[in-house]
Protein backbone atom coordinates (compact mmCIF):
# COMPACT_ATOMS: atom_id res chain seq x y z
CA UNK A 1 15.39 32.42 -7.78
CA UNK A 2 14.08 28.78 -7.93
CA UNK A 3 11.73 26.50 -9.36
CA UNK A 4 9.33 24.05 -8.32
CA UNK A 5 9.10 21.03 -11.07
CA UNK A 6 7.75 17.61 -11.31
CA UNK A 7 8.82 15.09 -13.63
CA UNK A 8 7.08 11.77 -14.53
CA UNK A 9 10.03 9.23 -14.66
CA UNK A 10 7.17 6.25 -15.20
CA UNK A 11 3.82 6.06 -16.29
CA UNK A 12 2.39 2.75 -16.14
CA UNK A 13 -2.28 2.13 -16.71
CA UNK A 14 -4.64 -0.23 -14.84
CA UNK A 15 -2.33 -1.10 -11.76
CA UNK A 16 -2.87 -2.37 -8.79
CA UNK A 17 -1.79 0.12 -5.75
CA UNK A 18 -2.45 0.94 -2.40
CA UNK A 19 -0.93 4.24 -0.20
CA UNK A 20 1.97 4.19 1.60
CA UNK A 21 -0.21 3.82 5.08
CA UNK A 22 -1.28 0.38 4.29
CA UNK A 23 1.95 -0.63 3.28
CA UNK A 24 4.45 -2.51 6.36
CA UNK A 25 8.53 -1.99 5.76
CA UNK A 26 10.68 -3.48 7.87
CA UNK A 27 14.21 -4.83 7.17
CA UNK A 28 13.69 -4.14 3.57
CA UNK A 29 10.17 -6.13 2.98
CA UNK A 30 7.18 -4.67 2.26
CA UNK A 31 3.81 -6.03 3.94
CA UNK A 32 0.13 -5.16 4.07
CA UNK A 33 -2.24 -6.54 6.88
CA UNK A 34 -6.05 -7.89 5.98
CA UNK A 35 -8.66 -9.11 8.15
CA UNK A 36 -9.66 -12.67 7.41
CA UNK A 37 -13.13 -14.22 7.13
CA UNK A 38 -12.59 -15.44 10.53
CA UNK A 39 -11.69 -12.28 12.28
CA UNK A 40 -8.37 -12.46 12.09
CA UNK A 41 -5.18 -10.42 10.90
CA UNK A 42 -3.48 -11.61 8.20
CA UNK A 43 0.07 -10.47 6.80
CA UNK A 44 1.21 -10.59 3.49
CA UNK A 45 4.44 -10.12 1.95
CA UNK A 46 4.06 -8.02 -1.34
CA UNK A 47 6.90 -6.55 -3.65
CA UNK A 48 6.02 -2.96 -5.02
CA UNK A 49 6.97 -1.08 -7.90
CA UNK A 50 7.06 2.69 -8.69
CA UNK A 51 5.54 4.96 -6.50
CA UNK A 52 3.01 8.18 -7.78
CA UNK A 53 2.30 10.90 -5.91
CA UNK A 54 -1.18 12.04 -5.49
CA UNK A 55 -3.30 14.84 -4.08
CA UNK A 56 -3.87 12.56 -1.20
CA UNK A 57 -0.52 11.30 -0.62
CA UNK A 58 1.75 7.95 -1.66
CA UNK A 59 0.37 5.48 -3.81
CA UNK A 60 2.57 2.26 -4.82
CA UNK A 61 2.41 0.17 -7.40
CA UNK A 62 2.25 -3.66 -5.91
CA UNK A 63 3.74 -6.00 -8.24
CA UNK A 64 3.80 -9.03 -6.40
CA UNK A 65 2.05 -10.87 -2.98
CA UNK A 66 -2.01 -8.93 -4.13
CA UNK A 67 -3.94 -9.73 -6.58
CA UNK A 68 -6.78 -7.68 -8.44
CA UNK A 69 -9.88 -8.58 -6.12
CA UNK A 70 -8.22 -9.28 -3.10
CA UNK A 71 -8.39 -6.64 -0.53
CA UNK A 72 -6.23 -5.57 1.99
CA UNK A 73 -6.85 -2.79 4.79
CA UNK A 74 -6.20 0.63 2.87
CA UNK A 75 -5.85 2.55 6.23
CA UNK A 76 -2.67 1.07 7.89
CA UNK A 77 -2.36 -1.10 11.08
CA UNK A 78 -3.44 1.05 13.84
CA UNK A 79 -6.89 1.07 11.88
CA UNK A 80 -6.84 -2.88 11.90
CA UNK A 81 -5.82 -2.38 15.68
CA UNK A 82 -9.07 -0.33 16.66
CA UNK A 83 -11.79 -2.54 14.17
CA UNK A 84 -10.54 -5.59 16.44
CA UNK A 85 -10.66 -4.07 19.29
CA UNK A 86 -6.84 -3.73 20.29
């Protein structure tokens, strides 16, 4: 016999978060790629906070590095890759 539960550890309103496929980790730092208004790709360094799970995946929280209004590309580098023609 088992059990399947899920358990809200957080809750936080009104954040700013992207999913997990736009999000860069490597060697412990998070980064997210935009395209600038010259064409070009652009990485920032972000922090991020708690993560939620959703219906369509991993979105987290970014605390630091974006602010509301700025954009960066929701779909993850090999997106980025294709639009420039890489």
């Amino acid at each position: 016999m088992y059990a399947i539960a899920e358990i809200d550890v957080a809750r936080r309103a009104e954040v700013l978060a992207l999913p997990k496929l736009a999000i860069l980790e490597a060697r412990a730092e998070s980064s997210v790629l935009r395209i600038s208004a010259e064409n070009k790709i652009v990485k920032l360094s972000i922090k991020t906070g708690i993560a939620a799970v959703t219906p369509t995946g991993t979105d987290f929280e970014i605390i630091a590095g974006l602010t509301d209004g700025e954009s960066a590309d929701r779909c993850g580098p090999r997106r980025i890759q294709r639009r420039l023609g890489g």
